[in-house]
N, C-alpha and C. Protein backbone atom coordinates (compact mmCIF):
# COMPACT_ATOMS: atom_id res chain seq x y z
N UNK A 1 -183.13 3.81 -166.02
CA UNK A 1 -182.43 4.29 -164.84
C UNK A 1 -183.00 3.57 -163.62
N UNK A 2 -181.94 3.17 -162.74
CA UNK A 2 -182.02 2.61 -161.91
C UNK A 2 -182.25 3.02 -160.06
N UNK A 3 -182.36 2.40 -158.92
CA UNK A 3 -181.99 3.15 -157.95
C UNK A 3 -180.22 3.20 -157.68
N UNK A 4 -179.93 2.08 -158.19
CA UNK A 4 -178.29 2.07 -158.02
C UNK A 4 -177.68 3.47 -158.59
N UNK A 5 -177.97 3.71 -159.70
CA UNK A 5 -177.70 4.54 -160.79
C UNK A 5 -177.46 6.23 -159.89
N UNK A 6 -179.09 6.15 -158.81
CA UNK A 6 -178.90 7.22 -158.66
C UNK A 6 -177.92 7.52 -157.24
N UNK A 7 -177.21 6.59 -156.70
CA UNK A 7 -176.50 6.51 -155.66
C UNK A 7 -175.26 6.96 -155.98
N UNK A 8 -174.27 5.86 -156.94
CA UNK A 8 -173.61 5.88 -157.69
C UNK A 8 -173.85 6.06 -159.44
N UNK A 9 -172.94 6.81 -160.07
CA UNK A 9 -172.94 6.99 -161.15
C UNK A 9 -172.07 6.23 -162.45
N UNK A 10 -173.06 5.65 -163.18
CA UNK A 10 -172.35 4.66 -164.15
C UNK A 10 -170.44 4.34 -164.17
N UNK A 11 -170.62 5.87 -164.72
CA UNK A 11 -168.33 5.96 -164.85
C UNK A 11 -167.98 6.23 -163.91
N UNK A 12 -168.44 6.62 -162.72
CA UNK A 12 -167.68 6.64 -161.27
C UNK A 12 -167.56 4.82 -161.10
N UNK A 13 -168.60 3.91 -161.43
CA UNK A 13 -168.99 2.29 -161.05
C UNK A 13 -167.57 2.00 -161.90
N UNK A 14 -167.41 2.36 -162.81
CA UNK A 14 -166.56 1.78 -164.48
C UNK A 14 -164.82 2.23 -163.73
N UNK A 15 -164.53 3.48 -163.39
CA UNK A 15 -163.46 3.35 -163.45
C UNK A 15 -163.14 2.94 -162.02
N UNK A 16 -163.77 2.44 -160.97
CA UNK A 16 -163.25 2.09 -159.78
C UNK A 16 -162.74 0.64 -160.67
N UNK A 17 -163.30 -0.16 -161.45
CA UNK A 17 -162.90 -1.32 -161.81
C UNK A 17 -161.24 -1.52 -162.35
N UNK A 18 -160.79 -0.42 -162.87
CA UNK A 18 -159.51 -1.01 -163.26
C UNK A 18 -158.80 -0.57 -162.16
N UNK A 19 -157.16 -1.19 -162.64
CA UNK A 19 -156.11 -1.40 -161.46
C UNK A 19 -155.42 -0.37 -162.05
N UNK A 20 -154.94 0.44 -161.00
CA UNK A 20 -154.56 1.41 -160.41
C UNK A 20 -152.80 1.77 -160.43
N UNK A 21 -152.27 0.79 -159.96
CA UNK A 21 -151.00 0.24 -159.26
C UNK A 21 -150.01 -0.54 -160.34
N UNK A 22 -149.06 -0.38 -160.55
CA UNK A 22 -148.21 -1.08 -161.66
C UNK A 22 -147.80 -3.07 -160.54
N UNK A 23 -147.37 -3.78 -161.48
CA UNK A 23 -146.88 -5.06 -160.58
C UNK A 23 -145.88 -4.64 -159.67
N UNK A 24 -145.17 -4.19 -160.01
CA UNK A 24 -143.83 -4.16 -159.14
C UNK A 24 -144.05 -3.45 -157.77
N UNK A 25 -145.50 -2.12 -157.98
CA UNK A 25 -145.74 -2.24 -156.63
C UNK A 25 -146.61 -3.40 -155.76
N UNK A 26 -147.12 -4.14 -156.33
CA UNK A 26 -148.03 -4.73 -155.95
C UNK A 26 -146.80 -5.99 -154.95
N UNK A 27 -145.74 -6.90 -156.18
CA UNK A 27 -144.91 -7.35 -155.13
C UNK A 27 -144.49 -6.48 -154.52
N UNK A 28 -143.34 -5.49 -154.13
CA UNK A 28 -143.15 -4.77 -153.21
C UNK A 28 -143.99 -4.63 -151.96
N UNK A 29 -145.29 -4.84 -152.20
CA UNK A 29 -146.01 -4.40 -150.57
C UNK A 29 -146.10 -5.77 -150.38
N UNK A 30 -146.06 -7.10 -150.85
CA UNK A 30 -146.63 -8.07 -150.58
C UNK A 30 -145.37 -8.62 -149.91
N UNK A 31 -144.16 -8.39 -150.36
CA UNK A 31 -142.81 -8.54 -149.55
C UNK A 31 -142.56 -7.95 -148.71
N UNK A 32 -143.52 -6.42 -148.23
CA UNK A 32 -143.41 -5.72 -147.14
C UNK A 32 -144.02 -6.51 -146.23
N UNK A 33 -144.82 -6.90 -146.42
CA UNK A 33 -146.33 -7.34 -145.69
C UNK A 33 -145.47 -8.70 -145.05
N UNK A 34 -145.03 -9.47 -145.87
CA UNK A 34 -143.98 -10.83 -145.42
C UNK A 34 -142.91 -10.33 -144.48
N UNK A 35 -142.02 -9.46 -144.86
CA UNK A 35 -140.94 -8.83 -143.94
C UNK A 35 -141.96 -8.15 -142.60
N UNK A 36 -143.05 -7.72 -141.97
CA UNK A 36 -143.26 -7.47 -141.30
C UNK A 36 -144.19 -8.51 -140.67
N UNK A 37 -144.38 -9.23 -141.35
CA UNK A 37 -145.13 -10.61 -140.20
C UNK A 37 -143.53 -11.70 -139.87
N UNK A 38 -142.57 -11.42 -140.44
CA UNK A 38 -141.51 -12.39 -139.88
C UNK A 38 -141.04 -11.52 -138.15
N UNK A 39 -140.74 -10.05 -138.71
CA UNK A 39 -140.21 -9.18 -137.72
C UNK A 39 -141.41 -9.47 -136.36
N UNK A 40 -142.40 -8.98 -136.49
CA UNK A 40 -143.35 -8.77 -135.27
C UNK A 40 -143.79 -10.56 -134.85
N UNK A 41 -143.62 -11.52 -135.48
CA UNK A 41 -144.43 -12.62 -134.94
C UNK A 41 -143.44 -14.12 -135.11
N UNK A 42 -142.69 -14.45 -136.23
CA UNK A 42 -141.83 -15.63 -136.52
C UNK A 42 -140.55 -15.42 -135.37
N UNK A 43 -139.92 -14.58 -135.63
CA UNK A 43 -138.57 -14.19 -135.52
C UNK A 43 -139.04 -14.20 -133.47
N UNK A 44 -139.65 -13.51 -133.15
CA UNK A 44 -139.90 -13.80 -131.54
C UNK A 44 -140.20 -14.22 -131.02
N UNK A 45 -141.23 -15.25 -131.96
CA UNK A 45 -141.49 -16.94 -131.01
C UNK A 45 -140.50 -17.92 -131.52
N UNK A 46 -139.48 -18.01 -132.22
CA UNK A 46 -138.75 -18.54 -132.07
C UNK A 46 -137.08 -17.95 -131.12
N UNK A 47 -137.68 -16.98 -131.07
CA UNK A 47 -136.20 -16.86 -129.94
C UNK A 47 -136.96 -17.64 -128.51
N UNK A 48 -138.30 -17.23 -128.34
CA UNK A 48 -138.59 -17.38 -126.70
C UNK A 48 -138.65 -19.13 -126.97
N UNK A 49 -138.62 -19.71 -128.11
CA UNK A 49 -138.68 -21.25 -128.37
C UNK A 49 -136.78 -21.66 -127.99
N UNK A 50 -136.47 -20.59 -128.10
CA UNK A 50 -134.86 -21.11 -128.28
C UNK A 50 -134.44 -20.99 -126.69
N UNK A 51 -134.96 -20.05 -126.47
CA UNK A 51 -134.94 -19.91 -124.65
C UNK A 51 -135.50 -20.69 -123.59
N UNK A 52 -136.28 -21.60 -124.02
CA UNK A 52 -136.96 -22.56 -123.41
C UNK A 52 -136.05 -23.42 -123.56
N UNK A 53 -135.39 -23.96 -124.69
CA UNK A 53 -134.95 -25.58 -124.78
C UNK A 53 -133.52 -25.22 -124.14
N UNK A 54 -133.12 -24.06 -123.99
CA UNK A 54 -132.10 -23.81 -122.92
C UNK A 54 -132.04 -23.49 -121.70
N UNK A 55 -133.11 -23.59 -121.19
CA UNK A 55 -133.13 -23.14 -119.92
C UNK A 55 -133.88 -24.96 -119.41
N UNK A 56 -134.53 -25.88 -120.01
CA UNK A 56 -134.66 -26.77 -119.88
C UNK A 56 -133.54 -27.86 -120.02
N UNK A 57 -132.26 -27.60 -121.11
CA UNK A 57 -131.13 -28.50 -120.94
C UNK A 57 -130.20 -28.17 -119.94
N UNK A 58 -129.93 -26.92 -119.30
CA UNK A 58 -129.67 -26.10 -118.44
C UNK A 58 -129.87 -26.94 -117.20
N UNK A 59 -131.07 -27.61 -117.20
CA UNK A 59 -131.70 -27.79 -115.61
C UNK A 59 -131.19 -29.27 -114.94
N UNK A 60 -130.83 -28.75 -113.62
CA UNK A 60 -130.24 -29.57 -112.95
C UNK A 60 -130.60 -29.66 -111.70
N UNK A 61 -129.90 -30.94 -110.94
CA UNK A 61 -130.51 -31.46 -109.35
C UNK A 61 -130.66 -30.23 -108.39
N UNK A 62 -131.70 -29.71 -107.98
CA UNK A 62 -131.57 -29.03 -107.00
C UNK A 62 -132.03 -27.49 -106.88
N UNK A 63 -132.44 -27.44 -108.55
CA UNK A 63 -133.06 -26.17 -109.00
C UNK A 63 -134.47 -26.25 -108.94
N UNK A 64 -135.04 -24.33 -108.15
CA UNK A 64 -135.81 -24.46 -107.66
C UNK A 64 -136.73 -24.18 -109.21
N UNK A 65 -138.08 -24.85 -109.19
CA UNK A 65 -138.87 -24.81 -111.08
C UNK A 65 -140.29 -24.76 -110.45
N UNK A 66 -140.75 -23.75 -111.60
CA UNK A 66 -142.32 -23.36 -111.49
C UNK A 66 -143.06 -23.85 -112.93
N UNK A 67 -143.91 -25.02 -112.90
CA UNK A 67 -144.67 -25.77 -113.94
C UNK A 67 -145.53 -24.81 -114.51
N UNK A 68 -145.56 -25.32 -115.90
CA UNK A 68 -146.62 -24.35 -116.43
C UNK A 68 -148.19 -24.28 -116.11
N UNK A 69 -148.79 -25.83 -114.82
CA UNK A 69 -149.51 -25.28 -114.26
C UNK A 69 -149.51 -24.59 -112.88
N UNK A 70 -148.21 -24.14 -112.35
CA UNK A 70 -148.18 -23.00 -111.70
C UNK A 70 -147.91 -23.78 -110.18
N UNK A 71 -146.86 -25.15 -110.40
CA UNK A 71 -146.61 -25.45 -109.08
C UNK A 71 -145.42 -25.89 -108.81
N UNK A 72 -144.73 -25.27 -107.74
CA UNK A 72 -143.17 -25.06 -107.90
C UNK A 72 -143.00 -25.87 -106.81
N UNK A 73 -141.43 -26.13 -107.15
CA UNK A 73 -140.78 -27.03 -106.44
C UNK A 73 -139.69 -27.33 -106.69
N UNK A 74 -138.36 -28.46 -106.44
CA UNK A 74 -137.43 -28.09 -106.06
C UNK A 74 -136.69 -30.31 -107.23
N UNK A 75 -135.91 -29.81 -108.30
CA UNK A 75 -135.97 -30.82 -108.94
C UNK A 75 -134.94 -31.98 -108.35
N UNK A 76 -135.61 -33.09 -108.40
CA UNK A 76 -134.97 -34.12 -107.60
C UNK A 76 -134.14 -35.14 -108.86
N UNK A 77 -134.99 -35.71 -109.71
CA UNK A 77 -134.38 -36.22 -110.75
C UNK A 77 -134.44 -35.78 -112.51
N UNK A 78 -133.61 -36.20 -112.98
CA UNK A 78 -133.80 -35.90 -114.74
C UNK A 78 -133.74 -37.20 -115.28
N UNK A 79 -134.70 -37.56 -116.00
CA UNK A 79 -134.52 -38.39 -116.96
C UNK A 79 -134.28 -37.76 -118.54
N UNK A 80 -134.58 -38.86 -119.44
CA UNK A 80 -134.92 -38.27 -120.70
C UNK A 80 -136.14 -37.02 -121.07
N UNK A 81 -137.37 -37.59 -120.85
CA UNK A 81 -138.06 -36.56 -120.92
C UNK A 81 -138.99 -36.30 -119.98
N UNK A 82 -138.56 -36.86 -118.99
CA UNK A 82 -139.58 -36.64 -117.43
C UNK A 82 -138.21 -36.06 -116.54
N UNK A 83 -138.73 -35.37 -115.35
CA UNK A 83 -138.55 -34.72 -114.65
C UNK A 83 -139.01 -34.98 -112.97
N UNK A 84 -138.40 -35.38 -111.89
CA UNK A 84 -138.76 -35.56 -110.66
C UNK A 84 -139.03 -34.15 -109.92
N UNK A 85 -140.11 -33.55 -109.70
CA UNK A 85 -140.25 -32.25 -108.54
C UNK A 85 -140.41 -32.37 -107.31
N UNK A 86 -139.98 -31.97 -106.58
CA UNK A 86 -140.54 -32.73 -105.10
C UNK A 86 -141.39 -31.24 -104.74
N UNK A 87 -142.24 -31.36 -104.51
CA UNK A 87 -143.56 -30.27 -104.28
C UNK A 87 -143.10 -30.25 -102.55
N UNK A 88 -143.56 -30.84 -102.05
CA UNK A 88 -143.52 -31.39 -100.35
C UNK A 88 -142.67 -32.33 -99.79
N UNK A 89 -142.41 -32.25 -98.94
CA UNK A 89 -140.88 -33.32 -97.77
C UNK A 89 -142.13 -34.47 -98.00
N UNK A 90 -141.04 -35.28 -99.11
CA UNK A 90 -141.39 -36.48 -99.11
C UNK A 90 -142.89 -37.02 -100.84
N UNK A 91 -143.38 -35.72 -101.12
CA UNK A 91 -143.67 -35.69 -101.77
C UNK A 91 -143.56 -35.44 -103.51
N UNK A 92 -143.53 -36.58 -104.20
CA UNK A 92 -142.72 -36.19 -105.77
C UNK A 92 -143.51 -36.08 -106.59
N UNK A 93 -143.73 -35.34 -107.80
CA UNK A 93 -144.25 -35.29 -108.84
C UNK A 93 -143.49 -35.60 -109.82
N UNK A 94 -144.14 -36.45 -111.23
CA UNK A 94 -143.14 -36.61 -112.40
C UNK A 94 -143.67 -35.60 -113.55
N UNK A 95 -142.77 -34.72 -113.93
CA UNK A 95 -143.75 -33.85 -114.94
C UNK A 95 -142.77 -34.16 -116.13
N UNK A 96 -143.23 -33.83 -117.08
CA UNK A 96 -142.73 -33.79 -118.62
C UNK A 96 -141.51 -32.50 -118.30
N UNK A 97 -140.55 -32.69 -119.34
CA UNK A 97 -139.58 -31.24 -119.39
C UNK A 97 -139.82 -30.01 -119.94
N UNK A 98 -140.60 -29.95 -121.18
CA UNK A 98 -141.04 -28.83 -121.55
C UNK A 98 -142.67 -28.50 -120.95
N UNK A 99 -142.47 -29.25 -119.84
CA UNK A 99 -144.35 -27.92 -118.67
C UNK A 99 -142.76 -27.75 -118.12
N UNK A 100 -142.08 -27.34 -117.53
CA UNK A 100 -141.37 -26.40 -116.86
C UNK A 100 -141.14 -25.26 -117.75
N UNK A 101 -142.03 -24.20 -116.30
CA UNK A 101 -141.93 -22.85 -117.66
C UNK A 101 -141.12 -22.37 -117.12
N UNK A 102 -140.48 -21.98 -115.43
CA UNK A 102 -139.29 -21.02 -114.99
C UNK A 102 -138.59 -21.76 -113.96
N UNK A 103 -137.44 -21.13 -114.02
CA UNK A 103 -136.71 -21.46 -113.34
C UNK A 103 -136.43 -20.79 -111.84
N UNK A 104 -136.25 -20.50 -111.03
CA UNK A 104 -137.05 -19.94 -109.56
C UNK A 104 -135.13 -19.65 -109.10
N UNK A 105 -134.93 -18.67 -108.66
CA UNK A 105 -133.86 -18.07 -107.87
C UNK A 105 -133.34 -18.51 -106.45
N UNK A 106 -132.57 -19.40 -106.08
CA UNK A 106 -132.44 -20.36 -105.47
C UNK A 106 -132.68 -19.66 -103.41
N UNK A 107 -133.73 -20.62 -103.11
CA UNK A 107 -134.17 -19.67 -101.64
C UNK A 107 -135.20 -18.90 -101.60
N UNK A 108 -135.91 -19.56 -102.83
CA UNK A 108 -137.29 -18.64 -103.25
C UNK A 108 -138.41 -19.21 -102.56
N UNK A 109 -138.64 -20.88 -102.28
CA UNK A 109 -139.42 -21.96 -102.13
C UNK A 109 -139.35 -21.91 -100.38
N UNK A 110 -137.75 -21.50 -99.76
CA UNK A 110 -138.07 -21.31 -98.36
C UNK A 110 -138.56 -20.22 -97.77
N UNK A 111 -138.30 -19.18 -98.60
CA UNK A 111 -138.94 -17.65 -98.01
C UNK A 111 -140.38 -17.89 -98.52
N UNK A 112 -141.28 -18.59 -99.36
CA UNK A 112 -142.44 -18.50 -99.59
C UNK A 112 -143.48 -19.49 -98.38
């Protein structure tokens, strides 16, 4: 006899070892487990992915845009995958199309 022995008891050790659960539940939760990581995490970064590339083909001369590092301004040109901002009278930035994270409500840039 052991100290283990006297913690736990031999056939309490023995029958935790077998399985419990038939297969069919075992898939069943493992398809639950899949159906609830699509619902809470796949399925809603791809909508807010689908909302981006439309609100970026969307964008046109004159719309006011806030970069994803957080500096807005008022779009002057479109290319392919660059973007003209004019930050300041007279001043342009070229940013990539997807750092534009929002799109700004037109008259936002003069009241600020």
């Amino acid at each position: 006899m052991n100290l283990l022995d006297l913690l736990i008891s031999p056939a309490m050790a023995q029958a935790a070892g077998t399985p419990q659960g038939s297969m069919v539940q075992t898939i069943v939760m493992i398809a639950l487990f899949f159906f609830i990581f699509f619902v809470f995490i796949i399925r809603p970064q791809s909508k807010r992915a689908k909302e981006h590339r439309e609100m970026i083909t969307a964008l046109a001369k004159g719309d006011e845009v806030v970069t994803s590092g957080g500096i807005a301004g008022k779009v002057e040109e479109i290319k392919d995958s660059f973007i003209h901002v004019e930050i300041a009278q007279g001043v342009q930035i070229k940013v990539q199309k997807h750092a534009i994270a929002a799109v700004l409500p037109k008259g936002t840039l003069k009241s600020a």
